[in-house]
C-alpha atoms as a PDB file:
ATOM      1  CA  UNK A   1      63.589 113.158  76.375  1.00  0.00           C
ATOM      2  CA  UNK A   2      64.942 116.515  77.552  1.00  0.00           C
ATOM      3  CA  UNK A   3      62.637 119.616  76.269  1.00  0.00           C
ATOM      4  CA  UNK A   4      64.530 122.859  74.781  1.00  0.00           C
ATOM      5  CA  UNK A   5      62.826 125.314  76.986  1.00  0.00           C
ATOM      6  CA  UNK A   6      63.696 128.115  74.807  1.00  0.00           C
ATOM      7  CA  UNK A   7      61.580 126.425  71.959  1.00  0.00           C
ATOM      8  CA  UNK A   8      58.382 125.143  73.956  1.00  0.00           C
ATOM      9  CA  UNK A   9      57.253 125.888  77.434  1.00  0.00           C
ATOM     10  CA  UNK A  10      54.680 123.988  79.058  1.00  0.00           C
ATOM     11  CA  UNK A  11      51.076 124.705  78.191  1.00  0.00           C
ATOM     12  CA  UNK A  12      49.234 127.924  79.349  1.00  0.00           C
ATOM     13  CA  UNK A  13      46.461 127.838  81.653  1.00  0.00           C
ATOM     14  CA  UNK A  14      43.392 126.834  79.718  1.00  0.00           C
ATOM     15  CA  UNK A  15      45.258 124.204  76.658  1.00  0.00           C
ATOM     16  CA  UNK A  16      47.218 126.744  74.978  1.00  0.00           C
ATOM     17  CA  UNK A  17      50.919 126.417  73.539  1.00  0.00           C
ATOM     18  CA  UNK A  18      52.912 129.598  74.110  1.00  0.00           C
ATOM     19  CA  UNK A  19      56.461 130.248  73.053  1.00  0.00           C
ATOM     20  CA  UNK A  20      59.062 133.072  73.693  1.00  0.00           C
ATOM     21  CA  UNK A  21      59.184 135.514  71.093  1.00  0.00           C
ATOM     22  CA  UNK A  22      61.621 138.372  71.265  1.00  0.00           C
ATOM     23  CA  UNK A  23      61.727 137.866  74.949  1.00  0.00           C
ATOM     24  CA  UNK A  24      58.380 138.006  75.421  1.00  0.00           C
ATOM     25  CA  UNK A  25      55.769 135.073  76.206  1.00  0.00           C
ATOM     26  CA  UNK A  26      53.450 135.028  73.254  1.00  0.00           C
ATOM     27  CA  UNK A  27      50.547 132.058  72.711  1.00  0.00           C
ATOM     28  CA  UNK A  28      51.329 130.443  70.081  1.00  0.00           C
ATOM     29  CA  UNK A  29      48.327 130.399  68.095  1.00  0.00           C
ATOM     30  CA  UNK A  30      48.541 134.132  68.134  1.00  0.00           C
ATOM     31  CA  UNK A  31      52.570 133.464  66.841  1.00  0.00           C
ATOM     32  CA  UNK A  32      50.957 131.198  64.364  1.00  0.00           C
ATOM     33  CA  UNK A  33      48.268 134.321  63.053  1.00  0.00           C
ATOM     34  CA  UNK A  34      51.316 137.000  63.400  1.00  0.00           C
ATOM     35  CA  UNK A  35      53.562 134.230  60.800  1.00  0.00           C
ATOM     36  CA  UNK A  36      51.363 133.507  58.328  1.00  0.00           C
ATOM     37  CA  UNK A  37      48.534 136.126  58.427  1.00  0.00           C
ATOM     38  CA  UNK A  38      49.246 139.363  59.382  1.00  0.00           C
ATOM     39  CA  UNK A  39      49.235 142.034  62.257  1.00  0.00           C
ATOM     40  CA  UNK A  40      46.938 141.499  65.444  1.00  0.00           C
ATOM     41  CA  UNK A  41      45.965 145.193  66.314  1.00  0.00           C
ATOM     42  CA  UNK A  42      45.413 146.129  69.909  1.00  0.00           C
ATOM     43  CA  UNK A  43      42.316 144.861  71.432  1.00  0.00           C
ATOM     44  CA  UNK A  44      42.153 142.380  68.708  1.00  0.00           C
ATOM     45  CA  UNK A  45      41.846 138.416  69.590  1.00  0.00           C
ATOM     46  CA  UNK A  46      43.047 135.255  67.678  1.00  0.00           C
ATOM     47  CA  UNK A  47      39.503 132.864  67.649  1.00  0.00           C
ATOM     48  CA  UNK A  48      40.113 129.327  66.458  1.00  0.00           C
ATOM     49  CA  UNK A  49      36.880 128.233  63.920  1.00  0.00           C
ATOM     50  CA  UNK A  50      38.127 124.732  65.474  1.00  0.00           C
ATOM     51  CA  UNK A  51      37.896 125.142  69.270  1.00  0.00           C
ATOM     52  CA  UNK A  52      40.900 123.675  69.989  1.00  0.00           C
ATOM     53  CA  UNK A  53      43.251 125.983  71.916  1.00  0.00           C
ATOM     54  CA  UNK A  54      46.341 124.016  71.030  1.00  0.00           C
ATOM     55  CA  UNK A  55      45.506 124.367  67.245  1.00  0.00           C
ATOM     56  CA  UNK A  56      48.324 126.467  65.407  1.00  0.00           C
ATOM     57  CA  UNK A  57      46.812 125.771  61.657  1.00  0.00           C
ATOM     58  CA  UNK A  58      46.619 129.439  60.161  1.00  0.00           C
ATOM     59  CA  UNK A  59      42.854 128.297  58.155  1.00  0.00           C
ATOM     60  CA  UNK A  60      41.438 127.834  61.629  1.00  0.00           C
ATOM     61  CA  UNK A  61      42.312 131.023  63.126  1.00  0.00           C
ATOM     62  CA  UNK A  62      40.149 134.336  62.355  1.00  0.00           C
ATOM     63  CA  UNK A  63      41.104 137.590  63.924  1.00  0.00           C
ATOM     64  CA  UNK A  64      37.980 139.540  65.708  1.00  0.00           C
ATOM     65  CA  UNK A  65      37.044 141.066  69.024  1.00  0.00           C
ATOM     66  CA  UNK A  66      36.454 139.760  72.131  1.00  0.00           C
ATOM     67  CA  UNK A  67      32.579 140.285  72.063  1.00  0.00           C
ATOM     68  CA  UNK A  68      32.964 137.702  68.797  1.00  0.00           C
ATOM     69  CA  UNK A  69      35.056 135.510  70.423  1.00  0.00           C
ATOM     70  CA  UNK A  70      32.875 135.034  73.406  1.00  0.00           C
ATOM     71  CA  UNK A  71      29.601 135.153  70.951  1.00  0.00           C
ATOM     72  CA  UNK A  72      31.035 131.908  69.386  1.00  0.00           C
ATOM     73  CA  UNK A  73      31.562 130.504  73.044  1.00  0.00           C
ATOM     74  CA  UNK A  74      28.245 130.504  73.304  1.00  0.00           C
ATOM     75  CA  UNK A  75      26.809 129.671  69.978  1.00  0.00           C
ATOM     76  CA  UNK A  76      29.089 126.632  70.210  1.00  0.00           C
ATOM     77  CA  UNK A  77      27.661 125.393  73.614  1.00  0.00           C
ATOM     78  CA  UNK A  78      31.942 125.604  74.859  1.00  0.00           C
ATOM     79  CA  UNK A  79      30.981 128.525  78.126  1.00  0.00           C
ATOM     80  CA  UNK A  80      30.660 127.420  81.741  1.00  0.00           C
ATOM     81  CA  UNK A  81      27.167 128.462  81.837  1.00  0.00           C
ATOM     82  CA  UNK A  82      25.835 125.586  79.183  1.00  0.00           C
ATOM     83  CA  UNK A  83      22.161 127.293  79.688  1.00  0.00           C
ATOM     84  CA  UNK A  84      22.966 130.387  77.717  1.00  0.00           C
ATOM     85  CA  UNK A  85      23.332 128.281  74.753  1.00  0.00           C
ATOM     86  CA  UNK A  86      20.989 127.731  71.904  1.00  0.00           C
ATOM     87  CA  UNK A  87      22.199 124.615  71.008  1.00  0.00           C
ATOM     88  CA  UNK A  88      21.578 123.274  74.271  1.00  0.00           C
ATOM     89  CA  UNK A  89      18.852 121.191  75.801  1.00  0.00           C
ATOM     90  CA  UNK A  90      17.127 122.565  79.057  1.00  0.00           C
ATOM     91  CA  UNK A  91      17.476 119.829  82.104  1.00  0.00           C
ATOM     92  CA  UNK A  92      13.945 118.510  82.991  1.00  0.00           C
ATOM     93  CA  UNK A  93      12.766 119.672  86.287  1.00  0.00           C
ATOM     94  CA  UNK A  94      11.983 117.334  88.881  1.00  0.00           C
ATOM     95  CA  UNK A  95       9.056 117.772  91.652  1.00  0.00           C
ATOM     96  CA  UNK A  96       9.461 116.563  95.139  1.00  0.00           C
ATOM     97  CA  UNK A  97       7.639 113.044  93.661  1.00  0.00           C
ATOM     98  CA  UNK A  98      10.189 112.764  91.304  1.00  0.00           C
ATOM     99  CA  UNK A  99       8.173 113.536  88.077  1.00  0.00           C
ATOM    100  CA  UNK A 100       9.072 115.366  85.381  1.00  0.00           C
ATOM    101  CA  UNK A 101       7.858 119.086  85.387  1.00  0.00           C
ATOM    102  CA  UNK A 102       6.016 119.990  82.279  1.00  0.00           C
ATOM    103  CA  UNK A 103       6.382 123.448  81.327  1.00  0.00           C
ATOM    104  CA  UNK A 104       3.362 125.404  80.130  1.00  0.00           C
END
């Protein structure tokens, strides 16, 4: 199956869909906010409530800041540094004889 290129390029870097838009690359979740929403003003992001980048469904997108959208990164256990998380479990700690650490 041959792809229209002017309808759908290939996925951005990190899962999401992007489109061209008045001859301009736009993601297309942000298309998706812009159709059905409203305006994006500058220094504004698109955060999907669903964490999934490819998601284009306008009742999962909210419009905020980048400070919110990296607050829910973390709140949802989604960053690279899992520790920073309070959902997430702390790793045991091993000692050299390969028992658990107990932390006082």
């Amino acid at each position: 199956m041959r792809r229209n290129r002017r309808l759908a390029l290939p996925a951005a870097p990190f899962r999401y869909g992007q489109l061209i838009y008045r001859g301009a690359r736009l993601l297309a979740h942000r298309a998706s906010y812009l159709a059905f929403i409203g305006d994006i003003e500058p220094g504004q992001v698109i955060r999907h409530t669903c964490d999934e980048g490819a998601c284009v469904n306008p009742a999962h997108l909210r419009i905020g800041t980048q400070a919110e959208n990296m607050a829910d990164m973390v709140d949802r256990g989604r960053g690279r540094n899992q520790y920073t998380s309070p959902r997430s479990q702390p790793l045991p700690v091993v000692g050299a004889d390969g028992a658990v650490v107990e932390w006082t």
